[in-house]
C-alpha atoms as a PDB file:
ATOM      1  CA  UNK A   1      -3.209  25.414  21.851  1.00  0.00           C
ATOM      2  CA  UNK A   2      -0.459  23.904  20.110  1.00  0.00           C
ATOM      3  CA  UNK A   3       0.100  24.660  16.404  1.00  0.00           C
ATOM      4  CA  UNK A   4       0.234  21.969  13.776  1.00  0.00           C
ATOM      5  CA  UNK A   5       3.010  21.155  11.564  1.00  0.00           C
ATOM      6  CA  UNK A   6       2.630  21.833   7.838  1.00  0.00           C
ATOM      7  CA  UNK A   7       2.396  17.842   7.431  1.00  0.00           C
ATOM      8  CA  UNK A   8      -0.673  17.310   9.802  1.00  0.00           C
ATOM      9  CA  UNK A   9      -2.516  20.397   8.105  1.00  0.00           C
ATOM     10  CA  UNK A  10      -1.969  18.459   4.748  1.00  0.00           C
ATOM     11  CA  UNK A  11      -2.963  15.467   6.303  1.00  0.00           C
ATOM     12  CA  UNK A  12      -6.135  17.105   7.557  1.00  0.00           C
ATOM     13  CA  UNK A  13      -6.884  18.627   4.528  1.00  0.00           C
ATOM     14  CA  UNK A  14      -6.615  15.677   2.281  1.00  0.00           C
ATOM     15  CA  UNK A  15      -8.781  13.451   4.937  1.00  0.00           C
ATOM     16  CA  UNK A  16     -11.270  16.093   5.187  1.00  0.00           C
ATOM     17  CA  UNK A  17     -11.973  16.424   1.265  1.00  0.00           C
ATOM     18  CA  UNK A  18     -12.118  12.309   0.782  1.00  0.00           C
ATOM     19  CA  UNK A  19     -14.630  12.205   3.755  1.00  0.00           C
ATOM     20  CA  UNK A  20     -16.899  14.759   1.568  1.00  0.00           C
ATOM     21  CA  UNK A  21     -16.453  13.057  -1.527  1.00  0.00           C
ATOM     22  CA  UNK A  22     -16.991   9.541   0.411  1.00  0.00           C
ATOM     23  CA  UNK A  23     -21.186   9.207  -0.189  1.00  0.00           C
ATOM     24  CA  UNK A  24     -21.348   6.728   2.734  1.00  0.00           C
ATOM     25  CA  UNK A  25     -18.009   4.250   1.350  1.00  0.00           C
ATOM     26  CA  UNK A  26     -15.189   3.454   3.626  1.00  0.00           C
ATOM     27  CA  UNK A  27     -11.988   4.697   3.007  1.00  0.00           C
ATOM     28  CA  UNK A  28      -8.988   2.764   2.110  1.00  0.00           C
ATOM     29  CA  UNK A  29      -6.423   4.998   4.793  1.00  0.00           C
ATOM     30  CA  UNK A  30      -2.333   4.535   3.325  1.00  0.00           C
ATOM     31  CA  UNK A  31       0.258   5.266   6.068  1.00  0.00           C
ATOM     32  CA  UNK A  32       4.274   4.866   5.371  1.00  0.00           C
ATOM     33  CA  UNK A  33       7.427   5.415   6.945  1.00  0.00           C
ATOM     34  CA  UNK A  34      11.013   4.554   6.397  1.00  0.00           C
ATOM     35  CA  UNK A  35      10.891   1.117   6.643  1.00  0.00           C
ATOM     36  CA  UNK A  36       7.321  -0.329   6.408  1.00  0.00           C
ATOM     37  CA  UNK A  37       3.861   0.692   4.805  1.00  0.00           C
ATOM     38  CA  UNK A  38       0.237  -0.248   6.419  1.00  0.00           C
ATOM     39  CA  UNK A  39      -2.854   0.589   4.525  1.00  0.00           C
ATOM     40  CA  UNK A  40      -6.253   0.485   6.586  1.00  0.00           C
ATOM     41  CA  UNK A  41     -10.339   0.520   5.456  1.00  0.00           C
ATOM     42  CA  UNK A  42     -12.167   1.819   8.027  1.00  0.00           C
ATOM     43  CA  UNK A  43     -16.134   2.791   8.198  1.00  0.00           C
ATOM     44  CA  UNK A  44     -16.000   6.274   8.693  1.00  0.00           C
ATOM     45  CA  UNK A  45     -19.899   6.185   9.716  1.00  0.00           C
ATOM     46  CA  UNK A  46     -19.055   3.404  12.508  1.00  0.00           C
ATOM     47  CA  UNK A  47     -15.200   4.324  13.228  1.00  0.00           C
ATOM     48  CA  UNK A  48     -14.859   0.705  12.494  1.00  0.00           C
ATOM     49  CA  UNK A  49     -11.654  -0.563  11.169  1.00  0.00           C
ATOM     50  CA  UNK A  50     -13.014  -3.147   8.570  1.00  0.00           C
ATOM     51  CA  UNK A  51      -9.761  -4.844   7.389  1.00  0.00           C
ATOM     52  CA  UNK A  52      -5.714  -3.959   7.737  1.00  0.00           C
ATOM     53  CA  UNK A  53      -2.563  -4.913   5.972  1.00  0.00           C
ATOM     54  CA  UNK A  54       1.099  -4.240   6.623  1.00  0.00           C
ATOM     55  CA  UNK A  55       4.577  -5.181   5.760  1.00  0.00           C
ATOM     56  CA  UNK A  56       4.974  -5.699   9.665  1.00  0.00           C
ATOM     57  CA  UNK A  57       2.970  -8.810   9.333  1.00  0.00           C
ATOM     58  CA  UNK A  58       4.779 -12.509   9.699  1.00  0.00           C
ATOM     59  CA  UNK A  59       3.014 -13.932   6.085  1.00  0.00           C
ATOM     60  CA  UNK A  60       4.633 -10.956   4.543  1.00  0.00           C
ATOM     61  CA  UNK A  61       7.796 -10.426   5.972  1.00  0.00           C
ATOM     62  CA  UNK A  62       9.061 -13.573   5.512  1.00  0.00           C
ATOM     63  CA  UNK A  63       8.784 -12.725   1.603  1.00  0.00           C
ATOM     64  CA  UNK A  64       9.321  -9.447   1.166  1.00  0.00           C
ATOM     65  CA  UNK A  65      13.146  -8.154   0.718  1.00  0.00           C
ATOM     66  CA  UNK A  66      12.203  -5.067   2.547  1.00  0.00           C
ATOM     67  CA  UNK A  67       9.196  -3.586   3.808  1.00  0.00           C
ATOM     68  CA  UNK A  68      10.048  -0.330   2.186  1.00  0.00           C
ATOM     69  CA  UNK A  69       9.681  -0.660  -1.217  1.00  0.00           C
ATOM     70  CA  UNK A  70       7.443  -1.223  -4.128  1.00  0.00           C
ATOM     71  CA  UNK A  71       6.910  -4.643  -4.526  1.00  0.00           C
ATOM     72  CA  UNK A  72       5.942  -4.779  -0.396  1.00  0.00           C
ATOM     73  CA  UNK A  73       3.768  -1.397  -1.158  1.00  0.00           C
ATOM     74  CA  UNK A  74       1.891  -4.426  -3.878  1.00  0.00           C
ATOM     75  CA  UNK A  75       1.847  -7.117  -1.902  1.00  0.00           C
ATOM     76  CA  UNK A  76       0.265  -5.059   0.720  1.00  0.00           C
ATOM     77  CA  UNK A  77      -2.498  -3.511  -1.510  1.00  0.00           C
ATOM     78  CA  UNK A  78      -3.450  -6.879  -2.822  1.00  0.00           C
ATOM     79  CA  UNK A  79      -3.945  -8.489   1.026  1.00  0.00           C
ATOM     80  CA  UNK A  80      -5.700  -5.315   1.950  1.00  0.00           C
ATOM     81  CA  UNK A  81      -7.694  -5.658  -1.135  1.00  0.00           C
ATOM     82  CA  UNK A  82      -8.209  -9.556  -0.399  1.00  0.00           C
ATOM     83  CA  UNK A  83      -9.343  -8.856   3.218  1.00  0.00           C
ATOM     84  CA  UNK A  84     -11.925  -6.438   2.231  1.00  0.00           C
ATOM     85  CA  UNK A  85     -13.640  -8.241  -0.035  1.00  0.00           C
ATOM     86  CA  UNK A  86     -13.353 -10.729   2.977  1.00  0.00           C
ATOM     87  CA  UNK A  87     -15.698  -8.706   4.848  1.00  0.00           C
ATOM     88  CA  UNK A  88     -18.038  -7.101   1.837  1.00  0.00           C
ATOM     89  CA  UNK A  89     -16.463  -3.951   0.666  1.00  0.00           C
ATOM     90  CA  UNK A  90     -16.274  -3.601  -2.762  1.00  0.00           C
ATOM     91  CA  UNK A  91     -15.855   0.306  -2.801  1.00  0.00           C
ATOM     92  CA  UNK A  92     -13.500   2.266  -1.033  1.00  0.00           C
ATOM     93  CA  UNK A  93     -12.268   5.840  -1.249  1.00  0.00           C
ATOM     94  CA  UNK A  94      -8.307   6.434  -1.455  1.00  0.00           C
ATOM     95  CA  UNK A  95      -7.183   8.543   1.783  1.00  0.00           C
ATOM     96  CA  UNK A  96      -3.242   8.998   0.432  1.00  0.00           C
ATOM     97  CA  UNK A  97      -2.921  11.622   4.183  1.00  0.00           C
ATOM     98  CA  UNK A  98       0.104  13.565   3.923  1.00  0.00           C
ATOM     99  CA  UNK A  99       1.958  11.587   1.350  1.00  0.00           C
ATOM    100  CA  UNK A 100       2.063  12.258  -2.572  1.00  0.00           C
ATOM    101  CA  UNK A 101       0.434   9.743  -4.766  1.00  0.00           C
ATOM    102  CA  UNK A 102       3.495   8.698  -6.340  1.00  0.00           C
ATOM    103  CA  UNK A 103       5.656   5.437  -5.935  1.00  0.00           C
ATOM    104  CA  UNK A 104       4.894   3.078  -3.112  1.00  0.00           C
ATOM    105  CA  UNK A 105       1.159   4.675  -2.130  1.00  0.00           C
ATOM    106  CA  UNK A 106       0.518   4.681  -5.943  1.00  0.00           C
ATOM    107  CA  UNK A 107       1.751   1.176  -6.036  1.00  0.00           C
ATOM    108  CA  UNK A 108       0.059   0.329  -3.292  1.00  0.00           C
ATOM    109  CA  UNK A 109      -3.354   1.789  -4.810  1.00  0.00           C
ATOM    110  CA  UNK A 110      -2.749   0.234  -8.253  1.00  0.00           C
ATOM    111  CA  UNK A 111      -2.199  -3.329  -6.593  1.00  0.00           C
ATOM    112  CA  UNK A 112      -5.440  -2.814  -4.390  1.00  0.00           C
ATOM    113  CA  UNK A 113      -7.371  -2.002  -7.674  1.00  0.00           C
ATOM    114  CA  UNK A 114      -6.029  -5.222  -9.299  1.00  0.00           C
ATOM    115  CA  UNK A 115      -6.970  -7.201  -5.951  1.00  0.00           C
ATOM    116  CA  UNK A 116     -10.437  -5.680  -6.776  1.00  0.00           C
ATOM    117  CA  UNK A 117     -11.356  -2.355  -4.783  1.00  0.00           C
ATOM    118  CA  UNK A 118     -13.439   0.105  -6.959  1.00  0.00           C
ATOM    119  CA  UNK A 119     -12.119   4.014  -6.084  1.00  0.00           C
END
């Protein structure tokens, strides 16, 4: 059985106290990396992905300086937040994984609140 790295057991952890505290919502899922961010809500209950955003996509890349920092982290949380209330989800709960919420996922979380997601 291979051993996880100190990052996945975080990542575990955190995903496995937001699905107890979840009561049923969806959960508004943040992934980064070096050069872009994506931010997911998925249905838990179905294993649905119910919308998706990322700096990877052609409306926002075009406008974006780079798809690494703040300003791409808001942009994304607004269009996630935008395509969610597209398809009826008003509430979400904030799955940060493995990453700190600080800078770009807290941007990204304060722009998705502004775009109108309750967590």
């Amino acid at each position: 059985m291979a051993h996880q790295t100190t990052t996945e057991r975080r990542a575990a952890r955190v995903r496995r106290a937001v699905k107890a505290a979840a009561n049923g919502r969806p959960r508004l899922s943040v992934h980064r990396s070096s050069k872009n961010i994506y931010a997911q809500v998925i249905d838990d209950a179905t294993g649905v992905t119910v919308a998706a955003a990322s700096t990877l996509e052609a409306s926002l890349k075009g406008s974006l300086k780079t798809g690494a920092d703040k300003a791409a982290a808001e942009a994304v949380g607004k269009l996630v937040a935008e395509r969610a209330a597209a398809a009826g989800v008003k509430q979400v709960v904030f799955d940060r994984g493995r990453f700190i919420y600080h800078g770009r996922i807290k941007a990204l979380a304060d722009a998705a609140r502004e775009g109108g997601l309750e967590f």
